[in-house]
C-alpha atoms as a PDB file:
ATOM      1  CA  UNK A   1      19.282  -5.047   5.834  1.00  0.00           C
ATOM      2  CA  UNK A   2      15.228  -4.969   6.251  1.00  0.00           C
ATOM      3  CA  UNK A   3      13.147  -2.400   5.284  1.00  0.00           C
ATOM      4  CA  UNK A   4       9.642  -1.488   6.002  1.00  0.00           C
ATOM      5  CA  UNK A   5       7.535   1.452   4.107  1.00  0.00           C
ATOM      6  CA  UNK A   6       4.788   2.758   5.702  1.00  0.00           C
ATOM      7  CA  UNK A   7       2.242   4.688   4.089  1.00  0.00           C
ATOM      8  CA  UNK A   8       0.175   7.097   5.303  1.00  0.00           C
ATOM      9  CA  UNK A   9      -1.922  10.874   4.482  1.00  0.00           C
ATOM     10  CA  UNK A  10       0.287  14.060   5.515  1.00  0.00           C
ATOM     11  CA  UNK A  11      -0.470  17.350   4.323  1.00  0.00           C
ATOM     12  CA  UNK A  12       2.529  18.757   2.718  1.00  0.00           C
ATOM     13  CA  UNK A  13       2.781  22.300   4.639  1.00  0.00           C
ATOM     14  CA  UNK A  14       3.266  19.339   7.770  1.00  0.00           C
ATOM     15  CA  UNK A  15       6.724  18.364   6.271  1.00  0.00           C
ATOM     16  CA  UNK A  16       8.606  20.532   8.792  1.00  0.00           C
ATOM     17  CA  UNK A  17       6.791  19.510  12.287  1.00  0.00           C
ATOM     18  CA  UNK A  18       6.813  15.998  11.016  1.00  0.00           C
ATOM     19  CA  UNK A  19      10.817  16.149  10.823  1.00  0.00           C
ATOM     20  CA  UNK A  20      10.825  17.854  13.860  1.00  0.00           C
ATOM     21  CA  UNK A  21       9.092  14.902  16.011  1.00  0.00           C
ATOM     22  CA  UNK A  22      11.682  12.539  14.531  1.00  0.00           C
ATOM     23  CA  UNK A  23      14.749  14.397  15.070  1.00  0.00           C
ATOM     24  CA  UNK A  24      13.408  14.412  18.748  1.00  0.00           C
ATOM     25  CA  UNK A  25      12.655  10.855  19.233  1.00  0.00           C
ATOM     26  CA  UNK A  26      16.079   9.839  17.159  1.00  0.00           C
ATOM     27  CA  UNK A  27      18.135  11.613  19.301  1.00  0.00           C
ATOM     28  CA  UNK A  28      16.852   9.061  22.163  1.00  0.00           C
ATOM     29  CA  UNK A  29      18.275   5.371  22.288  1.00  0.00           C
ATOM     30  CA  UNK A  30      14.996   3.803  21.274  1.00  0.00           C
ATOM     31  CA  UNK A  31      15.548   3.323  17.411  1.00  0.00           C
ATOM     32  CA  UNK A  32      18.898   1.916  18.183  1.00  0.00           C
ATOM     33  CA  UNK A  33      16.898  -0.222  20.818  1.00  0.00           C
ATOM     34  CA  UNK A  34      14.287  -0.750  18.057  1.00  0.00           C
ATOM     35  CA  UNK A  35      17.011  -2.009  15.848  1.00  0.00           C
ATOM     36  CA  UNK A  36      16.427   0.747  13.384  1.00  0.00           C
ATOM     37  CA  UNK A  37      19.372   1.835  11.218  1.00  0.00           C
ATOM     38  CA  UNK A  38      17.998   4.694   8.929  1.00  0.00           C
ATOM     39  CA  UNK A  39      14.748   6.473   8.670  1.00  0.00           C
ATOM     40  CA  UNK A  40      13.971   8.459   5.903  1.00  0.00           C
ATOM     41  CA  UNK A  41      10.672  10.423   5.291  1.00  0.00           C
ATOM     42  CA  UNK A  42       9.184  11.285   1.826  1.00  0.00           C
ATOM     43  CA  UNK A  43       6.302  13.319   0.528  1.00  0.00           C
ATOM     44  CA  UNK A  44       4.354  12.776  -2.665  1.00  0.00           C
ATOM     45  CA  UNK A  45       1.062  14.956  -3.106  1.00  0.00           C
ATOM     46  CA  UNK A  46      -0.751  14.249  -0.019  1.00  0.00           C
ATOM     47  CA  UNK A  47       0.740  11.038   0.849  1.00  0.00           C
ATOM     48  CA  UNK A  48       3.956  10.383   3.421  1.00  0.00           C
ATOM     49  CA  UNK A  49       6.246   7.493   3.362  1.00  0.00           C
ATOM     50  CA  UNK A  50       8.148   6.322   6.265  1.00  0.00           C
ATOM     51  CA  UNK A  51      11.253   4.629   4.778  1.00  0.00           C
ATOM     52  CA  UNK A  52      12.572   2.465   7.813  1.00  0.00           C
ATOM     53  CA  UNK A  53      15.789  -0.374   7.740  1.00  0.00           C
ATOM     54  CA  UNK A  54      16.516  -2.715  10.422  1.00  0.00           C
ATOM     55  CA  UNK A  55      19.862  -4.884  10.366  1.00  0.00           C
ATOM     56  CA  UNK A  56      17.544  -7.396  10.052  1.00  0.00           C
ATOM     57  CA  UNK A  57      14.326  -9.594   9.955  1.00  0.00           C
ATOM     58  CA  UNK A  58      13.933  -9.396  13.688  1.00  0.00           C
ATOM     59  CA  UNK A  59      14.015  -5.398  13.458  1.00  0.00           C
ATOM     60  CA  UNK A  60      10.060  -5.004  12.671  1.00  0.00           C
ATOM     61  CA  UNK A  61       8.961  -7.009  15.166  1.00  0.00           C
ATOM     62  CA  UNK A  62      11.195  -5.233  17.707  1.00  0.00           C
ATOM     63  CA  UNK A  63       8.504  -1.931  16.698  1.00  0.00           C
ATOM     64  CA  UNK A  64       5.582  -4.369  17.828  1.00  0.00           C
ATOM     65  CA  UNK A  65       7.748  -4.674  21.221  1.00  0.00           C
ATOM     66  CA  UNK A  66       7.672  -0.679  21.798  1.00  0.00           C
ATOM     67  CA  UNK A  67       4.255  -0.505  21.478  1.00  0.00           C
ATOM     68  CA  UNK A  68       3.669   0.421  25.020  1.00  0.00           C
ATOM     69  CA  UNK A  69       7.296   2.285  25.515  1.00  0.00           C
ATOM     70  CA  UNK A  70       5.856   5.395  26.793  1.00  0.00           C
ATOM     71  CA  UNK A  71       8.179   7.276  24.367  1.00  0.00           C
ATOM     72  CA  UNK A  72       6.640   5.363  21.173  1.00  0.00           C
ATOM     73  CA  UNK A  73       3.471   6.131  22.641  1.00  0.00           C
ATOM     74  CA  UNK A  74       4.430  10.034  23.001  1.00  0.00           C
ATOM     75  CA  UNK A  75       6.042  10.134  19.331  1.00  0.00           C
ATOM     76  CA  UNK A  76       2.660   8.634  17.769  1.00  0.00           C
ATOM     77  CA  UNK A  77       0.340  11.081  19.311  1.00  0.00           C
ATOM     78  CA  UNK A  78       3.044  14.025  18.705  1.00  0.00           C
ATOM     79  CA  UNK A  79       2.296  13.093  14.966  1.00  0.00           C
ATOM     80  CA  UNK A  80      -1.448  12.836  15.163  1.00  0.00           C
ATOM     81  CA  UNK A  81      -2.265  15.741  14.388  1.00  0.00           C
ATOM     82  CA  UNK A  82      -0.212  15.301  10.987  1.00  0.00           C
ATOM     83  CA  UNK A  83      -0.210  12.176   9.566  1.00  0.00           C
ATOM     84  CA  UNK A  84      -3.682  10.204   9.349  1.00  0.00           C
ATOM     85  CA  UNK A  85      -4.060   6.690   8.069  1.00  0.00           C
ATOM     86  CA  UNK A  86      -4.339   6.117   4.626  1.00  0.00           C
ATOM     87  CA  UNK A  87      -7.680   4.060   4.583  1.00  0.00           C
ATOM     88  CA  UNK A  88      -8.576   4.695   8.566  1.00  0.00           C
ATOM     89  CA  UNK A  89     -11.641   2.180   8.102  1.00  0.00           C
ATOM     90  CA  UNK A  90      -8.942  -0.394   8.580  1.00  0.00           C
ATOM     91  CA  UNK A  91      -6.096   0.876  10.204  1.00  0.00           C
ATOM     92  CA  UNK A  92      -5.526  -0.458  13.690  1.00  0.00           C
ATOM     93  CA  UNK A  93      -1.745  -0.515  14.103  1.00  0.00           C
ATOM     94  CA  UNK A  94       1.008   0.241  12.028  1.00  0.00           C
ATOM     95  CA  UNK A  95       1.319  -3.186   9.916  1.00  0.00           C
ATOM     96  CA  UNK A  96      -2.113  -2.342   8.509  1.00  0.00           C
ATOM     97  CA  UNK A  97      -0.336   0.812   6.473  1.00  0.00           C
ATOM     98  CA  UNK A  98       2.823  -1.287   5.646  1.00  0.00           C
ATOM     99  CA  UNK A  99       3.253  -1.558   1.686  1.00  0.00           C
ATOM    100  CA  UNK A 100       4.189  -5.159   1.032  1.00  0.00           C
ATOM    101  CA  UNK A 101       7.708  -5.577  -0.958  1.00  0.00           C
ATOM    102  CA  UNK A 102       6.938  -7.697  -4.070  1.00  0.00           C
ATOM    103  CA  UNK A 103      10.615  -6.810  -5.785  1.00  0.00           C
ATOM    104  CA  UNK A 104      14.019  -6.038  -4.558  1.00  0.00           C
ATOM    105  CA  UNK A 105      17.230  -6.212  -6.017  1.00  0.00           C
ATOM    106  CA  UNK A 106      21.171  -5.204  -4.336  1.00  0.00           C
ATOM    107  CA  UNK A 107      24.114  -4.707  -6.187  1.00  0.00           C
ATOM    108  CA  UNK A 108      25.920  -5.929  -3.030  1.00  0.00           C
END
């Protein structure tokens, strides 16, 4: 499995719209056409993380394929008004809030 971690600004009170948006969109077949296999969303004084793993490698670039799905494009202004980049002076696309793995261990 792959994972990617996004990071991003959410105010806290947001928690519940925020889980909302996603329940909608991952009730569609575009994470399984995305390759996702679990999302999970976290919280930590002002900050959100975006917990996302793929079966594999392949399964983050499959996100940069969606880009212009008109239902990726509806989910990420649905969460505009809640989540805002982390450093917006150089946030262009999602890879620019990506946290970069630099351990990982399995007991698999």
């Amino acid at each position: 499995m792959y994972s990617t971690l996004i990071v991003a600004r959410m105010d806290p009170g947001s928690a519940a719209s925020v889980s909302e948006i996603f329940s909608a969109f991952d009730s569609t077949e575009v994470p399984h056409l995305m390759g996702t296999r679990r999302r999970e969303l976290f919280s930590y004084r002002g900050l959100y993380f975006h917990l996302q793993d793929f079966e594999n490698e392949n399964g983050a670039s499959h996100i940069q394929s969606f880009r212009t799905d008109p239902r990726f494009i509806q989910i990420s202004e649905d969460l505009k008004p809640f989540i805002e980049a982390y450093d917006p002076a150089t946030w262009r696309s999602p890879a620019d809030a990506m946290a970069g793995r630099f351990y990982h261990w399995s007991g698999e």
